[in-house]
N, C-alpha and C. Protein backbone atom coordinates (compact mmCIF):
# COMPACT_ATOMS: atom_id res chain seq x y z
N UNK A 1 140.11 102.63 100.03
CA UNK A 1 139.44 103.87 99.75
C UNK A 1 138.71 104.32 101.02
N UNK A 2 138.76 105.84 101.14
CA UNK A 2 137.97 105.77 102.47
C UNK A 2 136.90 107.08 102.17
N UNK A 3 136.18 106.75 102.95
CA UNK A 3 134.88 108.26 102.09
C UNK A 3 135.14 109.34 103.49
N UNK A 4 134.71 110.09 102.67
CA UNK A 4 134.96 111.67 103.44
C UNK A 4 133.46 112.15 103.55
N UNK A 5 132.82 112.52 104.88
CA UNK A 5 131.93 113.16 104.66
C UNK A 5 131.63 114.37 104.84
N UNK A 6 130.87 115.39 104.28
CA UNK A 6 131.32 116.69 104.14
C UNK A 6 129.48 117.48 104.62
N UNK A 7 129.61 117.98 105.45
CA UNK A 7 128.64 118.84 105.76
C UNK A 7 128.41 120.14 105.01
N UNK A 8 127.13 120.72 104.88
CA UNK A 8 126.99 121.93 103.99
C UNK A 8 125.96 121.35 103.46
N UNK A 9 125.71 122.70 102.18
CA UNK A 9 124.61 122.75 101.19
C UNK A 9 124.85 121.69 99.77
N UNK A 10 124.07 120.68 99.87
CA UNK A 10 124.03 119.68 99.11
C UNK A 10 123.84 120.75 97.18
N UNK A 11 123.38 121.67 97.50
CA UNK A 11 123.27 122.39 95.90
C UNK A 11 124.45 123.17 95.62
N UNK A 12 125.56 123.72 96.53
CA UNK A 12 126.64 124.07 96.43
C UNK A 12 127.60 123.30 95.80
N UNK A 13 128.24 122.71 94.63
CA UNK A 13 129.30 121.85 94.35
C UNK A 13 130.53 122.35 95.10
N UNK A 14 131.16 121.41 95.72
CA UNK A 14 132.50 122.03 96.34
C UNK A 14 134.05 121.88 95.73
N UNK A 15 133.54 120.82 94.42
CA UNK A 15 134.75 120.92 93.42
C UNK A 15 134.16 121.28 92.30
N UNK A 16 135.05 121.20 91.39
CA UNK A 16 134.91 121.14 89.39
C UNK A 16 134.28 120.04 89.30
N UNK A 17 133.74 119.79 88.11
CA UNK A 17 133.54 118.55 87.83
C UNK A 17 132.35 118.24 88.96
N UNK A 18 131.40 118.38 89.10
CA UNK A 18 130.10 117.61 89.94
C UNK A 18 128.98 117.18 89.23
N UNK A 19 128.19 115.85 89.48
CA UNK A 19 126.80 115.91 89.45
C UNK A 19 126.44 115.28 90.69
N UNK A 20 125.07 116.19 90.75
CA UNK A 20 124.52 116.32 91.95
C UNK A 20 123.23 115.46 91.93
N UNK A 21 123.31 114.44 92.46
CA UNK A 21 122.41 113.04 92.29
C UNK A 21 121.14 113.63 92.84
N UNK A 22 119.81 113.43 92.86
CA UNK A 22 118.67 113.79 92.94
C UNK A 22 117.53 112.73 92.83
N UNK A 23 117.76 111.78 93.26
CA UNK A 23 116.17 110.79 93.52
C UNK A 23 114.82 111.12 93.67
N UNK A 24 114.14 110.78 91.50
CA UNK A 24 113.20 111.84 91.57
C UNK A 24 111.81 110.29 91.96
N UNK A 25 110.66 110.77 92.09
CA UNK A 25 109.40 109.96 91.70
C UNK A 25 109.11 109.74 90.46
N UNK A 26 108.00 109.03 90.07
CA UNK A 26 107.93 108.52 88.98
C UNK A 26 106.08 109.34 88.74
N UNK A 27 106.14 109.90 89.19
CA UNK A 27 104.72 110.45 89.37
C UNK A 27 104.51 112.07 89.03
N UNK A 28 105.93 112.50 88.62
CA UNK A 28 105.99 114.13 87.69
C UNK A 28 105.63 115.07 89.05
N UNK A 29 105.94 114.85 90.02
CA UNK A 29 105.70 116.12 91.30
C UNK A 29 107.09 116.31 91.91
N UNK A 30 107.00 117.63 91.88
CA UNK A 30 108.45 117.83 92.22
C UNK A 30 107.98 119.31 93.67
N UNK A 31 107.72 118.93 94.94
CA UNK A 31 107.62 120.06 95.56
C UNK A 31 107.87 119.75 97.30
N UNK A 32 108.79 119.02 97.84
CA UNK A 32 108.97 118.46 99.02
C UNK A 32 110.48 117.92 99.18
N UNK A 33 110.98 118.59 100.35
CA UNK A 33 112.53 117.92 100.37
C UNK A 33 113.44 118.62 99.79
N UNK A 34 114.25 118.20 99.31
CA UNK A 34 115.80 118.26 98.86
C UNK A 34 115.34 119.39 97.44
N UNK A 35 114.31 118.65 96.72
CA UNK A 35 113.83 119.57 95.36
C UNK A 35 113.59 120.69 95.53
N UNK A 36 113.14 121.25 96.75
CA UNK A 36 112.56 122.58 96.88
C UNK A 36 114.00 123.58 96.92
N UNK A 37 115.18 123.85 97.76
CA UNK A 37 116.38 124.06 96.94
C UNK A 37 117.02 124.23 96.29
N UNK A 38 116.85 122.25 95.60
CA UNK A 38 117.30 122.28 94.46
C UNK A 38 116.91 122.97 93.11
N UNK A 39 115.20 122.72 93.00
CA UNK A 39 114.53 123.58 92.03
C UNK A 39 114.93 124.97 92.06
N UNK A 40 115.22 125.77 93.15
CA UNK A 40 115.30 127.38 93.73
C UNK A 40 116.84 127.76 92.79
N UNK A 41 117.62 126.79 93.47
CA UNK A 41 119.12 127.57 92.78
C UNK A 41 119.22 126.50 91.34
N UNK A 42 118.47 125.57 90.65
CA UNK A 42 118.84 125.46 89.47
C UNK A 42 117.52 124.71 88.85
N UNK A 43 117.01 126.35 88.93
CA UNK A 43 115.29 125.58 87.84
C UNK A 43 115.44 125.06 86.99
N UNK A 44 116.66 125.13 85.74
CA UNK A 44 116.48 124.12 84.26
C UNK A 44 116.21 122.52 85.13
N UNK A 45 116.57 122.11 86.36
CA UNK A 45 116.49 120.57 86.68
C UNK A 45 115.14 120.90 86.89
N UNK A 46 114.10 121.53 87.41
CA UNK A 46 112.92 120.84 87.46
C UNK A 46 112.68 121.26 86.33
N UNK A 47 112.63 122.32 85.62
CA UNK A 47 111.72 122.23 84.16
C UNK A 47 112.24 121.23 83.48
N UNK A 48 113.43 120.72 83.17
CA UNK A 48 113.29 119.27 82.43
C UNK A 48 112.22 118.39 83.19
N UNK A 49 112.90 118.19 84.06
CA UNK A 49 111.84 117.04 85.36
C UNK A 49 110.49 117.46 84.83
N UNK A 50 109.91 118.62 85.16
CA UNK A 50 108.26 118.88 85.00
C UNK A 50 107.96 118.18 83.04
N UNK A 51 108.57 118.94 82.49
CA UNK A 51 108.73 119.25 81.35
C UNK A 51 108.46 117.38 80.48
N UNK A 52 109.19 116.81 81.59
CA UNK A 52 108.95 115.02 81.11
C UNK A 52 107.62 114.42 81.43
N UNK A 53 106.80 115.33 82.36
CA UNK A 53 105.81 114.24 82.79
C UNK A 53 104.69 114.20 81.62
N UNK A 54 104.85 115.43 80.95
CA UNK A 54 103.48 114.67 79.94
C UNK A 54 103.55 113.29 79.26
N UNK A 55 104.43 112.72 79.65
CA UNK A 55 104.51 111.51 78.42
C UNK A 55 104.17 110.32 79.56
N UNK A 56 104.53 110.67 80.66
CA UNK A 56 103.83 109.60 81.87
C UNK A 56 102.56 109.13 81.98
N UNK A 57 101.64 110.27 80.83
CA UNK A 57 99.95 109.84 81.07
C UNK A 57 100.52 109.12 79.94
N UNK A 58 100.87 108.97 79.00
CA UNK A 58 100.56 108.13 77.71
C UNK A 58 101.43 107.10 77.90
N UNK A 59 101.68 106.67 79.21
CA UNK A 59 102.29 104.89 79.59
C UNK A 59 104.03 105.02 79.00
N UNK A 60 104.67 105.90 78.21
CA UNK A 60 105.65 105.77 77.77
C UNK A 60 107.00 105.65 79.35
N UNK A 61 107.96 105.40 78.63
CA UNK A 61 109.22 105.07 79.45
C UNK A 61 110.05 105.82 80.23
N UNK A 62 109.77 107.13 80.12
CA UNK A 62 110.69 108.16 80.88
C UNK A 62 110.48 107.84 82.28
N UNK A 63 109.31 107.59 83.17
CA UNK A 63 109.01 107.64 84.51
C UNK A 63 109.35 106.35 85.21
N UNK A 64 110.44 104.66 84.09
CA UNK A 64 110.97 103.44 84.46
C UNK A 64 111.55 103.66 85.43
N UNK A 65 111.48 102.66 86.63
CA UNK A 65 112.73 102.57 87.38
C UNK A 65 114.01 102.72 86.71
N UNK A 66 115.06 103.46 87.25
CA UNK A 66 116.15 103.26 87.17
C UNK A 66 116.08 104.32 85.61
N UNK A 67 115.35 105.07 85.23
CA UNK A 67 115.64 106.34 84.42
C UNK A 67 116.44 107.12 84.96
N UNK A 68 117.48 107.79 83.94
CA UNK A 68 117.97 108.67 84.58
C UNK A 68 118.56 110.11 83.57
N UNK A 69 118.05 111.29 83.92
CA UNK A 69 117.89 112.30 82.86
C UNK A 69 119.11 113.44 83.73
N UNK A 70 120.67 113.30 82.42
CA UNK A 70 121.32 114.07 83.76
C UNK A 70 120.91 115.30 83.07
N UNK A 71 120.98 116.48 83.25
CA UNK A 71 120.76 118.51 83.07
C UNK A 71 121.90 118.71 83.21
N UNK A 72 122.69 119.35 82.14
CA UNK A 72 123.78 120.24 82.29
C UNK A 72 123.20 121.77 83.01
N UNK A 73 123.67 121.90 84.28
CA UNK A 73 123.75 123.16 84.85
C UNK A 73 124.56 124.38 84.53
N UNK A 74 125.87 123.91 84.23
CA UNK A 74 126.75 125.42 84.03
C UNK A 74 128.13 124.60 84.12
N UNK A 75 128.93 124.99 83.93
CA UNK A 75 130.12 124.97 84.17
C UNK A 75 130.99 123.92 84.51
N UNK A 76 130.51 122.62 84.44
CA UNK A 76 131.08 121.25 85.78
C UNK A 76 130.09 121.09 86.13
N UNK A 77 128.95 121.67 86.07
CA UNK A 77 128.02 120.89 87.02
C UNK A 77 126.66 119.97 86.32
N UNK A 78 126.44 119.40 87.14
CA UNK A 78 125.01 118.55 86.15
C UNK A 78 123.99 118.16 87.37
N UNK A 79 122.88 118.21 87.14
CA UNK A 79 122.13 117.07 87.64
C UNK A 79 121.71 115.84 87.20
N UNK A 80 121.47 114.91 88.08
CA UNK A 80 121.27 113.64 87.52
C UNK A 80 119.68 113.32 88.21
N UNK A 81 118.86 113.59 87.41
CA UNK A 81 117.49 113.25 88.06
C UNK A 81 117.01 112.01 87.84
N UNK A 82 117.12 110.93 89.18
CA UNK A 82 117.02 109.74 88.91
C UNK A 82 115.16 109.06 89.50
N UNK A 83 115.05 108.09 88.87
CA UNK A 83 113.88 107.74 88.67
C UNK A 83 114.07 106.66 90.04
N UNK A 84 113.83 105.90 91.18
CA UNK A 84 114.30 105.45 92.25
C UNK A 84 113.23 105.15 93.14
């Protein structure tokens, strides 16, 4: 197998069928990096993302390592907002 690497806009899918991996914090802030973009061309991923942190004050499990909340975007596409 050999990997291909492809320059461009990481929020652009360049086939059918994509999810677009996203390594979130565990701390409900979403405003630095790759997110700022990403949030811009597909806000339903941070309003889920935002949308989870209330349960982070009450100790519950969404904010575990290795969570992972994918967002259907549209068409083929998804995000996968991972906890990392």
């Amino acid at each position: 197998m050999e990997i291909e690497y492809q320059i461009g806009d990481a929020t652009i899918p360049v086939a059918g069928n994509v999810i677009i991996a996203h390594i979130c914090n565990n701390v409900g802030k979403w405003g630095r990096g790759f997110v700022v973009p990403l949030g811009k061309k597909y806000p339903k991923a941070k309003d889920v993302y935002l949308n989870q942190s209330w349960e982070w004050d009450r100790g519950m499990a969404w904010a575990s390592l290795g969570k992972v909340d994918i967002v259907p975007i549209g068409e083929g596409v998804w995000v996968a907002n991972m906890i990392a």
